[in-house]
C-alpha atoms as a PDB file:
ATOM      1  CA  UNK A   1      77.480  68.119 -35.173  1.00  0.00           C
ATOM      2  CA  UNK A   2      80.487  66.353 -36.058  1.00  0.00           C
ATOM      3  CA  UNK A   3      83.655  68.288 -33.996  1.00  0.00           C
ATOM      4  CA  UNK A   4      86.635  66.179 -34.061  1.00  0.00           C
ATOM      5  CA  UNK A   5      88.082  63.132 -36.448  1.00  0.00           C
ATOM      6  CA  UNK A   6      91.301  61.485 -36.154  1.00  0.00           C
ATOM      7  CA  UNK A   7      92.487  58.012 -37.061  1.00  0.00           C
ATOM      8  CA  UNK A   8      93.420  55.214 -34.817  1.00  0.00           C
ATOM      9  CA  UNK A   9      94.325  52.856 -37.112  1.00  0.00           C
ATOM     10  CA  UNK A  10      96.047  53.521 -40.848  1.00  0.00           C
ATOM     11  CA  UNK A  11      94.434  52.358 -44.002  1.00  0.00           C
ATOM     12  CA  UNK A  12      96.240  49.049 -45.688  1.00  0.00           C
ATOM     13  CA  UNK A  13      94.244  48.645 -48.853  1.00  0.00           C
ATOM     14  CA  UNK A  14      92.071  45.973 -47.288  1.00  0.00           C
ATOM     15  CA  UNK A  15      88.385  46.372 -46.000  1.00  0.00           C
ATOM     16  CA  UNK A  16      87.803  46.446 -42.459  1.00  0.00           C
ATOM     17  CA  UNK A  17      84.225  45.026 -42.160  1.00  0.00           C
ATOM     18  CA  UNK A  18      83.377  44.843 -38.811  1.00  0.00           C
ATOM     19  CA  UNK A  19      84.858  46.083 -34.935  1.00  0.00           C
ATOM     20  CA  UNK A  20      84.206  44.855 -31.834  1.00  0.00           C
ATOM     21  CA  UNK A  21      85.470  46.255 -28.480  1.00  0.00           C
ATOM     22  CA  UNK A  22      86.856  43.703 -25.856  1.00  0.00           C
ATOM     23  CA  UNK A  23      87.251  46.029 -23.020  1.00  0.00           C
ATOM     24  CA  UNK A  24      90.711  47.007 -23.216  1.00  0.00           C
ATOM     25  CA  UNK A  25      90.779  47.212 -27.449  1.00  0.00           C
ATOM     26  CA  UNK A  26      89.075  46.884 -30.558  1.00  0.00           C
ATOM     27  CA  UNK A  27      88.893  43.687 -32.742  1.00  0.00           C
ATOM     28  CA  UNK A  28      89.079  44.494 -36.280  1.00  0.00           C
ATOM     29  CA  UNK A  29      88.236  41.792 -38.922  1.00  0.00           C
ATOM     30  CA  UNK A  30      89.629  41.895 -42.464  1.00  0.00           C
ATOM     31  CA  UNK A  31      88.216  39.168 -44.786  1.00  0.00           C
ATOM     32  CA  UNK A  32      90.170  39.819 -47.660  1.00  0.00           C
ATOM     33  CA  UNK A  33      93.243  38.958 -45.780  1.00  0.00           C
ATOM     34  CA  UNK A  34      91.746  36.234 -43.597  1.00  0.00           C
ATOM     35  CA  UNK A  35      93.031  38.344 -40.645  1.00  0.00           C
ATOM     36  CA  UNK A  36      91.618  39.786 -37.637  1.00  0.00           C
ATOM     37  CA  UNK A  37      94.061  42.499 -35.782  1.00  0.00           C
ATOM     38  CA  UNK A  38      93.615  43.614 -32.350  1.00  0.00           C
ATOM     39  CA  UNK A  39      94.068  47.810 -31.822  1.00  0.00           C
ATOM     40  CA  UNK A  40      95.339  48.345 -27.855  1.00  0.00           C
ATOM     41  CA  UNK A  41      93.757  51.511 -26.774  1.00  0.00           C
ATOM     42  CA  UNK A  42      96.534  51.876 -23.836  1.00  0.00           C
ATOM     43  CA  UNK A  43      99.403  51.701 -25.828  1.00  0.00           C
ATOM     44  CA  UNK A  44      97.878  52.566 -29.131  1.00  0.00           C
ATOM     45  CA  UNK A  45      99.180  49.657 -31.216  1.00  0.00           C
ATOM     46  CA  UNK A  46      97.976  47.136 -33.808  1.00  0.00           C
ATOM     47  CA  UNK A  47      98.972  43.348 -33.465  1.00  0.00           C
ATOM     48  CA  UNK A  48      97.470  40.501 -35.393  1.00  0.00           C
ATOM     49  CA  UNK A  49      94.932  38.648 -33.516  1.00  0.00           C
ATOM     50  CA  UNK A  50      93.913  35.624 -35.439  1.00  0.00           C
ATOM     51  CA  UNK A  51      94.900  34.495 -39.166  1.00  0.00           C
ATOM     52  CA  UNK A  52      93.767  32.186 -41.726  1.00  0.00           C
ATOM     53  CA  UNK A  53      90.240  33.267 -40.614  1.00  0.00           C
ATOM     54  CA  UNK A  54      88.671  31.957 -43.250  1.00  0.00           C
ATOM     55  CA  UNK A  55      87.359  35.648 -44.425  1.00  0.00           C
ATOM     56  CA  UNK A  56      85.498  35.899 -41.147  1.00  0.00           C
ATOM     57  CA  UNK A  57      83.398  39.148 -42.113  1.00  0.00           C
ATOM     58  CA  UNK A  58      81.918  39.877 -38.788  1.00  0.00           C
ATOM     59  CA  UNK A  59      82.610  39.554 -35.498  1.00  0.00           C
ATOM     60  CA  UNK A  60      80.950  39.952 -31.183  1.00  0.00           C
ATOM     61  CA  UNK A  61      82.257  39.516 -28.006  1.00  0.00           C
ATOM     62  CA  UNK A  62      79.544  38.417 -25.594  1.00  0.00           C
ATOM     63  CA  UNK A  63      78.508  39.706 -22.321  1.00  0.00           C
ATOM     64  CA  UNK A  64      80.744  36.368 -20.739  1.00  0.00           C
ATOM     65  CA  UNK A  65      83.726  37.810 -23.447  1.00  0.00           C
ATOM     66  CA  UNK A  66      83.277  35.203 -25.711  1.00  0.00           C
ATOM     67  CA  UNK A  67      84.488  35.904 -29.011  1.00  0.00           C
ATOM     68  CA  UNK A  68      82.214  34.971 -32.157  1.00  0.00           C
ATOM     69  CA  UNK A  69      82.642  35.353 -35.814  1.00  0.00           C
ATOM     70  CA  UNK A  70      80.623  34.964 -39.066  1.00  0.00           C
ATOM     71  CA  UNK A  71      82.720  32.659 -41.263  1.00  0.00           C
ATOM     72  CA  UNK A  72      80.491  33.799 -44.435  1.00  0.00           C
ATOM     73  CA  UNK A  73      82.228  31.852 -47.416  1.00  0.00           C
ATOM     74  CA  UNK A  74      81.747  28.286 -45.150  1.00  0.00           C
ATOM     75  CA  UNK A  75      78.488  29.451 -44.046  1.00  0.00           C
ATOM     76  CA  UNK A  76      78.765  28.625 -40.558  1.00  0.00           C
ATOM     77  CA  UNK A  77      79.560  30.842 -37.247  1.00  0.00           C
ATOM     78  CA  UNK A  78      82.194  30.117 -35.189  1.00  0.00           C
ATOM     79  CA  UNK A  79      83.869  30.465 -31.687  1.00  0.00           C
ATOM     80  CA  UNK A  80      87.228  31.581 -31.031  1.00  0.00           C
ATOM     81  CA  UNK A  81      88.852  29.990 -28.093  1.00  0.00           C
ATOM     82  CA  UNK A  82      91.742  30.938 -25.555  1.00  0.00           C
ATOM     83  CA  UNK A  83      93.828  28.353 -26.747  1.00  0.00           C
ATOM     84  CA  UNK A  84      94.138  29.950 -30.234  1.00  0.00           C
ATOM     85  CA  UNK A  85      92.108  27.736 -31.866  1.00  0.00           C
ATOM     86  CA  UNK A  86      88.282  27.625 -33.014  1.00  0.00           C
ATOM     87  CA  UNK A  87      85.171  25.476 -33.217  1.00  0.00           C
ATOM     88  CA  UNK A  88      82.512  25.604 -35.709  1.00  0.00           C
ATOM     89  CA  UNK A  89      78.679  25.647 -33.746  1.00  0.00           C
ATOM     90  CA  UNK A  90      75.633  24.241 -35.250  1.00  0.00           C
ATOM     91  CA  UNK A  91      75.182  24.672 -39.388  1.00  0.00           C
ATOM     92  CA  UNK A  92      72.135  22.910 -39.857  1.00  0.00           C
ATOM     93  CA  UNK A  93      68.781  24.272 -39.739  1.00  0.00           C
ATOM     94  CA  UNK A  94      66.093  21.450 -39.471  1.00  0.00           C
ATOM     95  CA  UNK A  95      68.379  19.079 -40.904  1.00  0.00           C
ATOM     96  CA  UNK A  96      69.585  21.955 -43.454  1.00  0.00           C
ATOM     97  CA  UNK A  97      72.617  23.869 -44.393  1.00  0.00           C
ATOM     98  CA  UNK A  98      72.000  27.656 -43.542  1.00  0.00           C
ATOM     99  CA  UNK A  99      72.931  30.172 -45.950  1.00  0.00           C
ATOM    100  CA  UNK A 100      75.937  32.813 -45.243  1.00  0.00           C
ATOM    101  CA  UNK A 101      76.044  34.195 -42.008  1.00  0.00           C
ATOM    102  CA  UNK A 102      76.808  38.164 -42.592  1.00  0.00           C
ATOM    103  CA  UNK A 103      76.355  39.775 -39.113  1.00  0.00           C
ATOM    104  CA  UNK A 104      75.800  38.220 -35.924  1.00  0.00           C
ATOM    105  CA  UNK A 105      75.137  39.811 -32.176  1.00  0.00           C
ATOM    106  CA  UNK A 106      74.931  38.233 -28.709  1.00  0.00           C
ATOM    107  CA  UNK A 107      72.560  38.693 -25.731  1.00  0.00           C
ATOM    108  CA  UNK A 108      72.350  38.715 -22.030  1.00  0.00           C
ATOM    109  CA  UNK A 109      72.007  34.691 -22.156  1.00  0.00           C
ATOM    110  CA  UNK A 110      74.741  34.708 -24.491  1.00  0.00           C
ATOM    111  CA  UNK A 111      72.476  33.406 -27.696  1.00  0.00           C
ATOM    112  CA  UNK A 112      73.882  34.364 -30.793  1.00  0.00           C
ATOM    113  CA  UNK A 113      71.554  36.002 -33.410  1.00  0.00           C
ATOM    114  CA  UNK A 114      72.934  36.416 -37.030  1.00  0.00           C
ATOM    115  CA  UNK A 115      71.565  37.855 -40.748  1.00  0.00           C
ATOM    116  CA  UNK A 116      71.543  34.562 -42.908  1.00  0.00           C
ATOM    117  CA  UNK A 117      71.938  36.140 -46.481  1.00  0.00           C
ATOM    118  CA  UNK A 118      71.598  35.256 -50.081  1.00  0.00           C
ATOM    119  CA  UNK A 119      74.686  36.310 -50.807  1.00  0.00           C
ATOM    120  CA  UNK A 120      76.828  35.797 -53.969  1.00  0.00           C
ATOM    121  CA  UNK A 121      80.193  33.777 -52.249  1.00  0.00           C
ATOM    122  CA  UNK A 122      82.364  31.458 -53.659  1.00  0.00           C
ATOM    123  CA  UNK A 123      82.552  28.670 -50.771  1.00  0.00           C
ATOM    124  CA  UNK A 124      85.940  27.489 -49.792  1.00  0.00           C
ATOM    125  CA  UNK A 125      85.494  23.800 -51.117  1.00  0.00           C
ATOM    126  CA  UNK A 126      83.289  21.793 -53.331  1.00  0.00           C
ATOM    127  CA  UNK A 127      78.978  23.900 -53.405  1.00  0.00           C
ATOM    128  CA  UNK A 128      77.264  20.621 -52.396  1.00  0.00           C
ATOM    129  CA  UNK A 129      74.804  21.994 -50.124  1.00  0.00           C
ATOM    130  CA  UNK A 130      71.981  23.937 -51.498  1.00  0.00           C
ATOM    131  CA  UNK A 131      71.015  27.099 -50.282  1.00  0.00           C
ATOM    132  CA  UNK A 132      67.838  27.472 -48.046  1.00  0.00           C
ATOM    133  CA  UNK A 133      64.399  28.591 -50.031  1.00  0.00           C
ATOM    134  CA  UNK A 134      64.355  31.604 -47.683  1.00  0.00           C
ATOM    135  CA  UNK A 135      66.568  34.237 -46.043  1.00  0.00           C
ATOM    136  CA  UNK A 136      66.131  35.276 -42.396  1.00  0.00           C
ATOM    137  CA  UNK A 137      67.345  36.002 -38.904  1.00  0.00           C
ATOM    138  CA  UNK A 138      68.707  33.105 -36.787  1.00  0.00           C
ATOM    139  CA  UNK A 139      69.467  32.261 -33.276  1.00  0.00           C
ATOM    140  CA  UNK A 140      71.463  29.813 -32.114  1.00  0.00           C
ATOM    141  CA  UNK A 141      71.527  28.563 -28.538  1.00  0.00           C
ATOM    142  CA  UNK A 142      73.876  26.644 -26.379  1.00  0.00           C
ATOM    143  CA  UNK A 143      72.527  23.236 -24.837  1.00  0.00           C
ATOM    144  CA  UNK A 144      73.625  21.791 -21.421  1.00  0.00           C
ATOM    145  CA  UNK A 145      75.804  19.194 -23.240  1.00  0.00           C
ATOM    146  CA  UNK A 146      78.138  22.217 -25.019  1.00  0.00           C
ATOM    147  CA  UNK A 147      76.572  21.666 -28.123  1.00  0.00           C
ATOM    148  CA  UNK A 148      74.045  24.341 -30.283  1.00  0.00           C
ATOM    149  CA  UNK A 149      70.612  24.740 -31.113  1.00  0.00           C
ATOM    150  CA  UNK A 150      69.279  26.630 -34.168  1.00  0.00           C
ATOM    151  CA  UNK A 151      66.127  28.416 -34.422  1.00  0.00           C
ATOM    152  CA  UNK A 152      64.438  30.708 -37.562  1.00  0.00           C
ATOM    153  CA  UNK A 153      63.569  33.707 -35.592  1.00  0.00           C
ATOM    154  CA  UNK A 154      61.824  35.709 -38.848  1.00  0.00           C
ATOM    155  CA  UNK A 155      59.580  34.339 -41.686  1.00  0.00           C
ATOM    156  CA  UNK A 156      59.020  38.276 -43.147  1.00  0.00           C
ATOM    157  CA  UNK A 157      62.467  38.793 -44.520  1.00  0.00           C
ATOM    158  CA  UNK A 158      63.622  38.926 -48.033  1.00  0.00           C
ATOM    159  CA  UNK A 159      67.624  39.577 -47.268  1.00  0.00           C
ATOM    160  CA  UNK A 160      69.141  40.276 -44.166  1.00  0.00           C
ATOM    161  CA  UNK A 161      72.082  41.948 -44.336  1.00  0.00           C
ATOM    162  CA  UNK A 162      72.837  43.321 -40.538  1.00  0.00           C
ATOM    163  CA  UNK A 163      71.691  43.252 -37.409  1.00  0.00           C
ATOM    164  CA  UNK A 164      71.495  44.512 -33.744  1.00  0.00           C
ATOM    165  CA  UNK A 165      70.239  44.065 -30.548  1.00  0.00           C
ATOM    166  CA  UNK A 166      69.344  47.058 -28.489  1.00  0.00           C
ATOM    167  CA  UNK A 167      71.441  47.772 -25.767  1.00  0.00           C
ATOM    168  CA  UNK A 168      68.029  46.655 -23.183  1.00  0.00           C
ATOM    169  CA  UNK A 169      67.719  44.051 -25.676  1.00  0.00           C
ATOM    170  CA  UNK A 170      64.046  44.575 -25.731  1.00  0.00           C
ATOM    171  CA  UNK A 171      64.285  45.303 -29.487  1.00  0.00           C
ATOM    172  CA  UNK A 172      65.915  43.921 -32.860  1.00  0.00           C
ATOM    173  CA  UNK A 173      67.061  45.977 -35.690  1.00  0.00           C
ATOM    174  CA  UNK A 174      67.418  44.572 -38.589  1.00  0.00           C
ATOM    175  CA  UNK A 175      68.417  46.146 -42.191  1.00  0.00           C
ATOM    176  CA  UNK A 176      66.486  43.831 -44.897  1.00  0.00           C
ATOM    177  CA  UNK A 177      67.599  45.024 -48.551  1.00  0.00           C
ATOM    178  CA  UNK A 178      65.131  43.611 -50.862  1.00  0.00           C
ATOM    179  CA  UNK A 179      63.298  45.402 -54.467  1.00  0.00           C
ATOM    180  CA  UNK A 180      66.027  48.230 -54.512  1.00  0.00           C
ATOM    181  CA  UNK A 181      65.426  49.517 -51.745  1.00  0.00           C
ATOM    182  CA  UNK A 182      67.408  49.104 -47.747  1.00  0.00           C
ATOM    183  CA  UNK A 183      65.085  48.508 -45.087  1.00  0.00           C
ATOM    184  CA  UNK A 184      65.553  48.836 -41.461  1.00  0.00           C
ATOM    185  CA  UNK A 185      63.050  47.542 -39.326  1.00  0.00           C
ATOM    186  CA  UNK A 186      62.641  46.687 -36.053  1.00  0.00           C
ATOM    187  CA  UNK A 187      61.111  43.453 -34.099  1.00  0.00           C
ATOM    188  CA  UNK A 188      59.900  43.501 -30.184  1.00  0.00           C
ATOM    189  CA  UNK A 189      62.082  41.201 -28.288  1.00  0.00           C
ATOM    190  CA  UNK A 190      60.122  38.775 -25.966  1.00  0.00           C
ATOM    191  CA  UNK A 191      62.366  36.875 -23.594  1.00  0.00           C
ATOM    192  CA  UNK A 192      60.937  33.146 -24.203  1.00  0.00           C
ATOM    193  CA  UNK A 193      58.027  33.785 -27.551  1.00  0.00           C
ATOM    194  CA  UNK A 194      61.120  35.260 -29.656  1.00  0.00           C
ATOM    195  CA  UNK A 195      59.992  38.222 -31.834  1.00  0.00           C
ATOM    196  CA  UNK A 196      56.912  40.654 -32.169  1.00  0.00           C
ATOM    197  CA  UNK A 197      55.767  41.945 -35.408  1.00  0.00           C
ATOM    198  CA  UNK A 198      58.282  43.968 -36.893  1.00  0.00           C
ATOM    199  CA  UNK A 199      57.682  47.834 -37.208  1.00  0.00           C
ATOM    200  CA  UNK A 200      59.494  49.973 -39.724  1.00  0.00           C
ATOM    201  CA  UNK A 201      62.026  52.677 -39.072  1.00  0.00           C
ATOM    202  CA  UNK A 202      63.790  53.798 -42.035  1.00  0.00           C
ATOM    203  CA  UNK A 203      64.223  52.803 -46.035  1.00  0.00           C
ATOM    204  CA  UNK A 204      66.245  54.677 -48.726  1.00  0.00           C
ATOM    205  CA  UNK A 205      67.808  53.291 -51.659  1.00  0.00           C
ATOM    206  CA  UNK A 206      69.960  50.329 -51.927  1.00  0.00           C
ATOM    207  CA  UNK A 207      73.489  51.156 -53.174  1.00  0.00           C
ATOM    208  CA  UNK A 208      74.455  48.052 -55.553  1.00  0.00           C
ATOM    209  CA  UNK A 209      77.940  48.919 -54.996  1.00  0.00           C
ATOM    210  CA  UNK A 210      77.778  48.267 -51.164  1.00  0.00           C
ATOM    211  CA  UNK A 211      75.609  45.360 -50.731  1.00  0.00           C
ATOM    212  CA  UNK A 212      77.063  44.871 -47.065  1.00  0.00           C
ATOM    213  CA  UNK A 213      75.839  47.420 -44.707  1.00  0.00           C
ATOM    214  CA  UNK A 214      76.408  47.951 -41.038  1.00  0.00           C
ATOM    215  CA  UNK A 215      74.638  48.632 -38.026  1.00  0.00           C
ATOM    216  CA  UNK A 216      74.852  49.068 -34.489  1.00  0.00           C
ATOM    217  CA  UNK A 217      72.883  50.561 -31.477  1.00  0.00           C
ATOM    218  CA  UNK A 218      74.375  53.306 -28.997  1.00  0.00           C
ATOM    219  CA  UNK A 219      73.327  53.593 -25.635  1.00  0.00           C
ATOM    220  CA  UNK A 220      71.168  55.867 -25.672  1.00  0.00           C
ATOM    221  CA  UNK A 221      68.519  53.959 -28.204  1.00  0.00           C
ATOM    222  CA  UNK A 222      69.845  55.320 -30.935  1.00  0.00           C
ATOM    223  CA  UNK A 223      71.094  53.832 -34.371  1.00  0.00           C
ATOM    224  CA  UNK A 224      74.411  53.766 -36.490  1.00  0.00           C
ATOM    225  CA  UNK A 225      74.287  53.098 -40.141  1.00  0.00           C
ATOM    226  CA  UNK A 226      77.121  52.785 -42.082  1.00  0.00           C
ATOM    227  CA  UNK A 227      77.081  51.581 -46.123  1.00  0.00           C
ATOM    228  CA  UNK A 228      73.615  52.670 -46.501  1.00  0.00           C
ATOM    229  CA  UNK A 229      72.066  55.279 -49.347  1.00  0.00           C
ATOM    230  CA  UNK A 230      75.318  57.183 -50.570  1.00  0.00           C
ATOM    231  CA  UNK A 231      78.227  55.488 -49.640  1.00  0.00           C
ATOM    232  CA  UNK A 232      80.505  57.313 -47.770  1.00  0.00           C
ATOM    233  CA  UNK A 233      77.893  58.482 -45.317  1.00  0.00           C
ATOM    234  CA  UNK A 234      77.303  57.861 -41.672  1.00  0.00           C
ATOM    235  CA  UNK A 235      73.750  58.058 -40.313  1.00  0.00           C
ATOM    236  CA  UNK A 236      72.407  58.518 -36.567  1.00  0.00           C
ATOM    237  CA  UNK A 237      68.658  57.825 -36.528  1.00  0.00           C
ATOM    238  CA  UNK A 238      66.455  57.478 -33.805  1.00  0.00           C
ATOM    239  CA  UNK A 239      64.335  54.284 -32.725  1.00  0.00           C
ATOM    240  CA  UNK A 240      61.578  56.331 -35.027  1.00  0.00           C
ATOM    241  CA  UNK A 241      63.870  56.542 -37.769  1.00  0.00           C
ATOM    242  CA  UNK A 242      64.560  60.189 -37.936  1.00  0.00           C
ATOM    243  CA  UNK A 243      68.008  61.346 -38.885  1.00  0.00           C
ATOM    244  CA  UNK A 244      69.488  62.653 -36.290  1.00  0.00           C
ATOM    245  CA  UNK A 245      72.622  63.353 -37.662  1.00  0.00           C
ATOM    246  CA  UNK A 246      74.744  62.291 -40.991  1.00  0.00           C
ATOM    247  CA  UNK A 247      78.357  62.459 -41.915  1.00  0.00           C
ATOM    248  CA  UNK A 248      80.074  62.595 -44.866  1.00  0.00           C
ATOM    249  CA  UNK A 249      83.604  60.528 -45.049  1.00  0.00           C
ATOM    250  CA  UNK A 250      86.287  60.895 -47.559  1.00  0.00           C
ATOM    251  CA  UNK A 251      86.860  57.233 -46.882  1.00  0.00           C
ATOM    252  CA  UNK A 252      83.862  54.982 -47.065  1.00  0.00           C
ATOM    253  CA  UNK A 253      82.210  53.768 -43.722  1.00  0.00           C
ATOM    254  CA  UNK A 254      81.862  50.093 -43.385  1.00  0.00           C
ATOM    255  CA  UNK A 255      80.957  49.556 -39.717  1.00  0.00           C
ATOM    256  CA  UNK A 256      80.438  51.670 -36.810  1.00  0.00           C
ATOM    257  CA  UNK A 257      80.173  51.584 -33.030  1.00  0.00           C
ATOM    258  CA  UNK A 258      79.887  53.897 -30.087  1.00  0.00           C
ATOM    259  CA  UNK A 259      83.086  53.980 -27.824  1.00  0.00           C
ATOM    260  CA  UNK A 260      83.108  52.362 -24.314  1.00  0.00           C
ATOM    261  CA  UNK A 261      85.531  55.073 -23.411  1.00  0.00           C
ATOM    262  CA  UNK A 262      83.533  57.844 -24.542  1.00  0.00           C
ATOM    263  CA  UNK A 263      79.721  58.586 -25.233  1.00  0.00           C
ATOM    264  CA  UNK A 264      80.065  60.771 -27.764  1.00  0.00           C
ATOM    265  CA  UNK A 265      82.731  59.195 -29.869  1.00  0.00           C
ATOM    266  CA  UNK A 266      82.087  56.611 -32.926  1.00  0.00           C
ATOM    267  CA  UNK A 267      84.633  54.708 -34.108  1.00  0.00           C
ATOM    268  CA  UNK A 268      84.390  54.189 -37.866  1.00  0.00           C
ATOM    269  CA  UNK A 269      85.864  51.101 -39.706  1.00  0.00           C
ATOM    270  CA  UNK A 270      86.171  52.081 -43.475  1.00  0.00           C
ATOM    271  CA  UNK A 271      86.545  49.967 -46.899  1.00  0.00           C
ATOM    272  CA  UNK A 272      90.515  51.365 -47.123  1.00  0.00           C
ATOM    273  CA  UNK A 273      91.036  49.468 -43.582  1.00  0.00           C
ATOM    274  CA  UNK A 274      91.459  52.198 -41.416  1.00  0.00           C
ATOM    275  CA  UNK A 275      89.833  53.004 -38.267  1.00  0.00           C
ATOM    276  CA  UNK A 276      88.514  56.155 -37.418  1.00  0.00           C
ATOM    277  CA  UNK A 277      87.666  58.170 -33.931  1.00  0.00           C
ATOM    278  CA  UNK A 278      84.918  60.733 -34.544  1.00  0.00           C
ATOM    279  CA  UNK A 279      83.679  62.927 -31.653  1.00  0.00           C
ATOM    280  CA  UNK A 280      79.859  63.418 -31.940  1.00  0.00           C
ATOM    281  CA  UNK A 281      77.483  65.900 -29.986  1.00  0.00           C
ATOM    282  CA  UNK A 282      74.784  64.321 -31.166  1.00  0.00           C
ATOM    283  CA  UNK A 283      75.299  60.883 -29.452  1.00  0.00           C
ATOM    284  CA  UNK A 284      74.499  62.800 -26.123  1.00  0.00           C
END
């Protein structure tokens, strides 16, 4: 049951697409603006973080607090670095351009996994590189010398379009929206093989107006959808994909993730750009 909602941060016209909390605040990324703005949950105040972005649409913070986003126009992830500026890591996938990077999460050994979509984008400069004949998860791993690997981790996807990593990270979810229809399904993690075959845990229909959906994992095993079937709903399944809870928003949810402060609060990014704080019994 839903108890309590109150917003953090105001709406400015602009989607917020994806949060990320760095321990002290939340990182909120705003493509539309190139802009990602920083919410302090001390002092309860919004300062820009990073602009000219390059409509970064999704951002992590890894375990070691570095700070990765999906540049998804470019089609390449990137680091940001204490200095204030960033690097670009590997693009190239067997010699080839990867497609658009659209969500991205990082694990213990701070490899970066990301949803490399077919994805209707206007690049940023002359379309010289041909997309890839397929559409898949991808890892990319850092080398002794600084630079990146990258690796296909999935060969059974039609269109990724999110992804996360269980908080045990012995598990993958991943939402695949292919045939009208949004699929999440979920892929054994093995430490050094990569990925099991994939099991499936939920599928409704895709919403053509909201072709960017989000997803995250609480810490209790559970899953938050946000973008999927109608589109100003929340869902909390479980690993089995029953619907533990959903919630209704006047204000359409783009993102969501489970509070470090707080078990049983979400905090909602929506397509206005606000930020919202919703206390949840069922996250217990």
């Amino acid at each position: 049951m839903m108890r309590t909602v109150d917003r953090i941060v105001e709406q400015n016209g602009s989607p917020t697409t994806s949060i990320a909390w760095d321990g002290a605040g939340l990182l909120l990324c705003r493509p539309e603006r190139n802009e990602i703005w920083r919410w302090d949950a001390e002092t309860d105040t919004l300062e820009l973080y990073r602009k000219y972005t390059g409509a970064v649409r999704a951002i992590a913070i890894s375990a070691g607090g570095r700070i990765y986003g999906c540049q998804t126009p470019s089609r390449r992830i990137i680091e940001y670095l204490d200095d204030g500026s960033a690097r670009t890591l590997s693009t190239r996938l067997d010699g080839h351009y990867h497609n658009f990077p659209v969500s991205l999460a990082t694990d213990k050994r701070e490899r970066i996994w990301f949803a490399d979509a077919h994805i209707d984008v206007r690049p940023p400069g002359p379309d010289v590189y041909p997309r890839l004949d397929h559409a898949s998860v991808l890892r990319l791993e850092s080398k002794p010398d600084d630079s990146w690997q990258m690796h296909r981790m999935t060969t059974d996807t039609k269109n990724p379009m999110a992804l996360a990593l269980s908080v045990d990270e012995q598990y993958l979810y991943v939402i695949d929206i292919a045939g009208g229809r949004t699929n999440i399904y979920a892929y054994g993690v093995d430490l050094h093989a990569g990925l099991g075959k994939r099991r499936s845990v939920f599928s409704l229909a895709a919403q053509s107006d909201h072709p960017m959906p989000g997803l995250s994992t609480t810490k209790n095993g559970n899953l938050l959808l946000a973008g999927v079937g109608e589109g100003h709903e929340l869902r909390l399944i479980d690993p089995d994909g029953h619907e533990l809870e959903t919630m209704a928003f006047d204000d359409e949810p783009t993102h969501a993730i489970q509070s470090a402060a707080d078990d049983r609060t979400v905090l909602v990014a929506t397509r206005s750009g606000a930020v919202l704080r919703v206390r949840l019994d069922a996250l217990s």
